[in-house]
Protein backbone atom coordinates (compact mmCIF):
# COMPACT_ATOMS: atom_id res chain seq x y z
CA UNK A 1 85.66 80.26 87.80
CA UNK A 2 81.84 79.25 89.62
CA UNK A 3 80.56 82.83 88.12
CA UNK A 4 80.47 85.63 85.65
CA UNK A 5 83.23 87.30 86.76
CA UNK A 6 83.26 91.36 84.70
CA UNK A 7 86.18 93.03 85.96
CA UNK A 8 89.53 92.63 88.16
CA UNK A 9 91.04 93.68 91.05
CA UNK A 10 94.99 93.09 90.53
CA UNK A 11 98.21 93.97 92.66
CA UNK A 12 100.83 95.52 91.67
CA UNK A 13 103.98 94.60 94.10
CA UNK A 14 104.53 90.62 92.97
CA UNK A 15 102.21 90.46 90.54
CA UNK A 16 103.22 93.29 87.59
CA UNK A 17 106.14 94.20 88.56
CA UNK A 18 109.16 92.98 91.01
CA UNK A 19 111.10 96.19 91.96
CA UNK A 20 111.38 98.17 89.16
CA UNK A 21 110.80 95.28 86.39
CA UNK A 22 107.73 94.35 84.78
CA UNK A 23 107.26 90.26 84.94
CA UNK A 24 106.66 88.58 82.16
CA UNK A 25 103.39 89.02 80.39
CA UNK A 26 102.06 91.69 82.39
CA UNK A 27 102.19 94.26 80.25
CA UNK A 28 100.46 92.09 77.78
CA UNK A 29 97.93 90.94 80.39
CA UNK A 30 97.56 94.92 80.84
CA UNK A 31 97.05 95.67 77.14
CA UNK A 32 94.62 92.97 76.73
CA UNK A 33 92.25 94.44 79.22
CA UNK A 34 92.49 97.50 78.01
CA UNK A 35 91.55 96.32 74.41
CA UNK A 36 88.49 94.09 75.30
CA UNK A 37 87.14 96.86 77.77
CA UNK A 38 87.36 94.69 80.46
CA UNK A 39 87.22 96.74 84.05
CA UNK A 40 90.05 96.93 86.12
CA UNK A 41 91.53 98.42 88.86
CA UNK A 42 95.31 98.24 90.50
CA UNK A 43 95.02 98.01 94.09
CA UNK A 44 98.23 98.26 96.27
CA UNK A 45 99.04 98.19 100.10
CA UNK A 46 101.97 100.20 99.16
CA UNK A 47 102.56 102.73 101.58
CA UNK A 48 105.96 104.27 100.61
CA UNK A 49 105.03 105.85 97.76
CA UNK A 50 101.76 108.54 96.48
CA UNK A 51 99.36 107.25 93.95
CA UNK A 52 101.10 109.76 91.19
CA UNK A 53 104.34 108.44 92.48
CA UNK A 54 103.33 104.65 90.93
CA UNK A 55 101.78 105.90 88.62
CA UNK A 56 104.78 107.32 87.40
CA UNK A 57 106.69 103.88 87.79
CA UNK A 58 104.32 102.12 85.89
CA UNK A 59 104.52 104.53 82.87
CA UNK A 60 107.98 104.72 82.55
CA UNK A 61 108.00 100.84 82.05
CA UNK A 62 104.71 101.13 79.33
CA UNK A 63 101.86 100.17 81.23
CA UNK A 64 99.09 101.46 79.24
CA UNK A 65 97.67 103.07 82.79
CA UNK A 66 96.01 106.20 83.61
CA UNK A 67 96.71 108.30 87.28
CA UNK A 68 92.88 106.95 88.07
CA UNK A 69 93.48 103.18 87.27
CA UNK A 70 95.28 102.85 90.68
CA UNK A 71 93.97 103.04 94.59
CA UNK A 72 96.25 102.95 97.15
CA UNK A 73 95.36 102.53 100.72
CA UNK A 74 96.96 105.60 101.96
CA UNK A 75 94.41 107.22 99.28
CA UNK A 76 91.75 104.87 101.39
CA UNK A 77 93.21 106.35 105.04
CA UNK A 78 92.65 109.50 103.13
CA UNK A 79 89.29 109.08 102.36
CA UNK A 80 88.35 107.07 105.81
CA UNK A 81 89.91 110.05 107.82
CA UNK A 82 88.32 112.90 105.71
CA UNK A 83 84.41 111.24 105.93
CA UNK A 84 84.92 111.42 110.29
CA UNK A 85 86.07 114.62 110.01
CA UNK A 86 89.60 114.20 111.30
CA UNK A 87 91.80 117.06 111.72
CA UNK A 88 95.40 116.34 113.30
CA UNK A 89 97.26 113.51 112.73
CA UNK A 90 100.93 112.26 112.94
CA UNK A 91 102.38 110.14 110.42
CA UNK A 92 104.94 107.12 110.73
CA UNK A 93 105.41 106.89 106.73
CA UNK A 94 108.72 107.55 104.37
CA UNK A 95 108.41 108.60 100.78
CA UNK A 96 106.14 110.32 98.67
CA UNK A 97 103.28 108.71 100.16
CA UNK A 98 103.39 111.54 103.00
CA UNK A 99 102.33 114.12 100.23
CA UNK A 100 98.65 112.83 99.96
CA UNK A 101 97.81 113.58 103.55
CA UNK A 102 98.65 117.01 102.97
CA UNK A 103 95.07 118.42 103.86
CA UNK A 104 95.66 116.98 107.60
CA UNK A 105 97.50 119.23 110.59
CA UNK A 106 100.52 116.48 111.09
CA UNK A 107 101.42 117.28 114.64
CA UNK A 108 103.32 115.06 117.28
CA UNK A 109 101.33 117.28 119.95
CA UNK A 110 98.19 114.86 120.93
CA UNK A 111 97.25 113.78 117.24
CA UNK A 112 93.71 112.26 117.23
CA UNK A 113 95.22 109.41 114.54
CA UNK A 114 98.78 107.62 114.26
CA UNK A 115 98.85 106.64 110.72
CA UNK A 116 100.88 103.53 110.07
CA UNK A 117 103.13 102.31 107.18
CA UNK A 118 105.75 100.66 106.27
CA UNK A 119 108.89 102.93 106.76
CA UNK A 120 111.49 100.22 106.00
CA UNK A 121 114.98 101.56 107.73
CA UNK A 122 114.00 104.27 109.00
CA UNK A 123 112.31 102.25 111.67
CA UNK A 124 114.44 103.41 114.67
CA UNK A 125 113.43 102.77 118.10
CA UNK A 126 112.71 106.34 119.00
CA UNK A 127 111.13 106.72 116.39
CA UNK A 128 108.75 103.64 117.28
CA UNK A 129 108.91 104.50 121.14
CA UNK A 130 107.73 107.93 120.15
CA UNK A 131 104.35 106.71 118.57
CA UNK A 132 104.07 104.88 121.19
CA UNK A 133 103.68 107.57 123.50
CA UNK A 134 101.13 109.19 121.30
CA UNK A 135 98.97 106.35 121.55
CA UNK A 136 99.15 105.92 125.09
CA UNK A 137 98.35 109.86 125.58
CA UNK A 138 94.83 109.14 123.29
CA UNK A 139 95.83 108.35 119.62
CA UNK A 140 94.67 106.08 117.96
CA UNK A 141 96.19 103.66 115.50
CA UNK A 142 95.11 103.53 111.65
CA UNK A 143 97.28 101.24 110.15
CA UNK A 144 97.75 101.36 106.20
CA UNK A 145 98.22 97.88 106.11
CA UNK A 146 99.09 94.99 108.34
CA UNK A 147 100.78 92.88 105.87
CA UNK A 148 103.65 90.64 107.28
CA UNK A 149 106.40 90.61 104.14
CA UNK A 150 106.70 91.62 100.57
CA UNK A 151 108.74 90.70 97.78
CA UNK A 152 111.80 92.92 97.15
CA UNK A 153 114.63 92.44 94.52
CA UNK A 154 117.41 91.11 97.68
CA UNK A 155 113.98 89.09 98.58
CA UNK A 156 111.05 88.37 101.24
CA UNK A 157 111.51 91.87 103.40
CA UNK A 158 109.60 92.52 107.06
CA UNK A 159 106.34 94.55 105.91
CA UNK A 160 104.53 97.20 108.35
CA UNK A 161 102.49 94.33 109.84
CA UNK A 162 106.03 93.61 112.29
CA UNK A 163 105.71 96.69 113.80
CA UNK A 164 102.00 97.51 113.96
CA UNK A 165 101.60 94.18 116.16
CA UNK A 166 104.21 95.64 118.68
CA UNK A 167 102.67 98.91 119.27
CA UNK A 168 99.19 97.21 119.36
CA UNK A 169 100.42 94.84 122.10
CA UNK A 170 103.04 97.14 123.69
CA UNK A 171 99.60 99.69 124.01
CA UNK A 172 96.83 96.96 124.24
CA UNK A 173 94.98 99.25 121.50
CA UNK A 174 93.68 97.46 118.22
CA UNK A 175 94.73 99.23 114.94
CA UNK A 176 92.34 100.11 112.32
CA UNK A 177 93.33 98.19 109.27
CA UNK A 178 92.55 100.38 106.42
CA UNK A 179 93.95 98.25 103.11
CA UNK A 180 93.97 94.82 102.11
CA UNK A 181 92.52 92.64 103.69
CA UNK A 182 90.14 95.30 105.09
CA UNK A 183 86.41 95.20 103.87
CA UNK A 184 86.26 98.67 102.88
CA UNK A 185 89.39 98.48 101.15
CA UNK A 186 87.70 96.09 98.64
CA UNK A 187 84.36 97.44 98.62
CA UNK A 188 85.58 101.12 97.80
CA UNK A 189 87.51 99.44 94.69
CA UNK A 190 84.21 98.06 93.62
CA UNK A 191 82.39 101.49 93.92
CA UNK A 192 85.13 103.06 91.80
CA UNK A 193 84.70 100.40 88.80
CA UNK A 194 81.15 100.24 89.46
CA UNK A 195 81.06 96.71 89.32
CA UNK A 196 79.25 94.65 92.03
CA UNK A 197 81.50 93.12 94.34
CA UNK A 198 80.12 89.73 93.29
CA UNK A 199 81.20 89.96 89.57
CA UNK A 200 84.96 91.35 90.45
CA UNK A 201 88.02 88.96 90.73
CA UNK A 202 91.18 89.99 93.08
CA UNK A 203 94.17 89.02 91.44
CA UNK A 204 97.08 88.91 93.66
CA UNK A 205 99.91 87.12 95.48
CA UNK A 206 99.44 87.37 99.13
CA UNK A 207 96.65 84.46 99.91
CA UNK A 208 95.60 86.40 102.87
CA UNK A 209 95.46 89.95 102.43
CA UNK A 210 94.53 89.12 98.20
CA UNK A 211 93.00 85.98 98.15
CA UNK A 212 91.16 85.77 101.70
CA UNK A 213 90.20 89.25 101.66
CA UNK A 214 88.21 90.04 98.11
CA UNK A 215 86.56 86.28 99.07
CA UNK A 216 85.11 87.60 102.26
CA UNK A 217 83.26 90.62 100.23
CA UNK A 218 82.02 88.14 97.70
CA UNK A 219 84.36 88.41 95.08
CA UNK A 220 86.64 85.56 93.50
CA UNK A 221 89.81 85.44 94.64
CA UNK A 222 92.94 84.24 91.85
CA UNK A 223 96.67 83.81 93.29
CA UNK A 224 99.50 84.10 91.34
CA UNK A 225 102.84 82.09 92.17
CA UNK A 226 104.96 85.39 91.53
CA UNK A 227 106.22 87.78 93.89
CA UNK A 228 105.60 86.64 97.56
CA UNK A 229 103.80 83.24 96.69
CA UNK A 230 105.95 80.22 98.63
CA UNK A 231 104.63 76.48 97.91
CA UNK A 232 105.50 75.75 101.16
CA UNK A 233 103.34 78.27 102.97
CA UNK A 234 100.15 77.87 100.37
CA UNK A 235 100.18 74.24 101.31
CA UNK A 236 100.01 74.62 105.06
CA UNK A 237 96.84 77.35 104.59
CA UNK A 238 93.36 76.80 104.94
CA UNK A 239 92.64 79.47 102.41
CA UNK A 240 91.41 77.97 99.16
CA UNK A 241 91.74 80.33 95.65
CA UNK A 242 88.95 79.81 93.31
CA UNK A 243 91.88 79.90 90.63
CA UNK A 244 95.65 79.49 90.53
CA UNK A 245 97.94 80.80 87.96
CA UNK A 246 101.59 80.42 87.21
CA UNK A 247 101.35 83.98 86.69
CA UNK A 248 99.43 87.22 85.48
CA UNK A 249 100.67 86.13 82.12
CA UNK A 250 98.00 83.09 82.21
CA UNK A 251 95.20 85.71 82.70
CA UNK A 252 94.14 86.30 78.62
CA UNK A 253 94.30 82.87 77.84
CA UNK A 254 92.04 82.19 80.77
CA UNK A 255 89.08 84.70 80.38
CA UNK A 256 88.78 83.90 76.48
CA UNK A 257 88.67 79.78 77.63
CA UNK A 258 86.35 80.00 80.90
C-alpha cells in the first residue's frame, strides 16, 4: 500500500456476499474490523433493495453490522435530490428500494427528475418508452448507477448501465450519475466515517466503478477476484489497483503485514 491507509470502503454484491451467501472469509474479514476498531463503511450501487432491506440480509447471515454501517446510492439520490430542493419525481426502480424516496411527490405528470435503477425484468418497453417521454417533455435523468453487469447466482447479469445509455442517446440528455463511480458518491462515504479521503481504501470488484472511482478522489483502490472480477477483462484495462487480492478473505492478513 504507498500510504497510511485508516479505514475501508468495501462492496457488498461480489465481494461479501454472492446472492444470498456469504464468501469465504468475509464474515471473518468483517469481525476483524470490528475488533481492531478499524473504520469501515459498506457501500453498494444496489438499487433494488432499501438500506434496511440489506441490512436485513446481512444480519440474517451474521454480519456483525449495524443499519448505519451501510450507504446505498439510492440513500445518495436521496440526499442529492433533498439539498436542491426537489419536489416531484418519477421512479424507474423495483423492490424495496422505492420506500426511501418516500418524502418525494412520485408523479408520471412532468416530474422534474427520472430516477434510474436497475429494474431487472420488469424492464418492458413501455415501460422504458414511457420515461422516455418524460425526459423529452423536461425531466431530467438521475441515474443510481451506470454500472454495466453484476454478479448473480445463474451469473454475469445486464446492470442499469444497458438501459440508462439508451435513454441518454435515444434523448441526447446526459444522466446524472449519482453512485459509484461518482465523486460524491465516495466523498459522502468519507464524510460519514470521518476519515479523509486520502487515508480510506475502496475495496471492491468492479475495476471501474470500485477501483477507478475511490482512486480519482484520492483514495487507494484494492480489487478483489470475486464476484464480477474476469482475468480476461482486468488484463485488457488501463486501470491499475494499488493492491490485488484473491479475495476479502486476504484483507486481515494484509493490514497486520503492510
Amino acid at each position: 500500500m504507498p500510504r497510511s491507509i485508516s479505514g475501508f470502503l468495501i462492496d457488498i454484491d461480489g465481494v461479501l456476499i454472492s446472492g444470498n451467501q456469504r464468501i469465504p472469509g468475509a464474515l471473518e474479514c468483517i469481525q476483524f474490523l470490528k475488533e481492531h476498531e478499524i473504520p469501515f463503511l459498506l457501500v453498494t450501487n444496489t438499487t433494488r433493495q432499501s438500506r434496511i432491506t440489506i441490512w436485513h440480509q446481512l444480519k440474517r447471515i451474521w454480519f456483525p453490522i449495524e443499519e448505519t454501517d451501510i450507504y446505498t446510492a439510492p440513500l445518495a439520490a436521496v440526499n442529492w435530490l433533498r439539498n436542491r430542493k426537489v419536489k416531484e419525481i418519477s421512479l424507474l426502480l423495483s423492490g424495496s428500494a422505492v420506500n426511501d424516496f418516500k418524502e418525494f411527490k412520485i408523479t408520471a405528470y412532468n416530474p422534474q427528475y427520472v430516477i434510474m435503477g436497475d429494474i431487472g425484468r420488469d424492464l418492458t418497453f413501455d415501460r422504458l418508452n414511457s420515461t422516455f417521454r418524460m425526459i423529452m417533455n423536461g425531466a431530467k435523468i438521475l441515474a443510481l448507477q451506470k454500472n454495466r453487469y453484476w454478479q448473480t447466482d445463474e451469473g454475469l447479469t445486464i446492470d442499469a448501465g444497458a438501459a440508462v445509455a439508451a435513454l441518454e442517446y435515444a434523448t441526447n440528455k446526459r444522466a446524472t450519475i449519482i453512485g459509484k463511480p461518482a465523486r460524491d458518491f465516495f466523498l459522502q462515504a468519507a464524510k460519514i466515517l470521518e476519515v479523509p479521503a486520502n487515508e480510506l481504501a475502496m475495496i471492491g470488484d468492479d475495476i471501474e466503478s470500485d477501483v477507478l472511482g475511490a482512486q480519482r478522489v484520492g483514495m487507494s483502490g484494492i480489487l478483489v477476484k470475486t464476484g464480477k472480477f474476469r482475468e480476461e477483462f482486468y488484463k485488457k484495462s488501463k486501470i491499475k489497483p494499488d493492491v490485488i487480492l484473491s479475495s476479502i478473505e486476504e484483507l486481515p492478513k494484509f493490514i497486520t503485514t503492510k
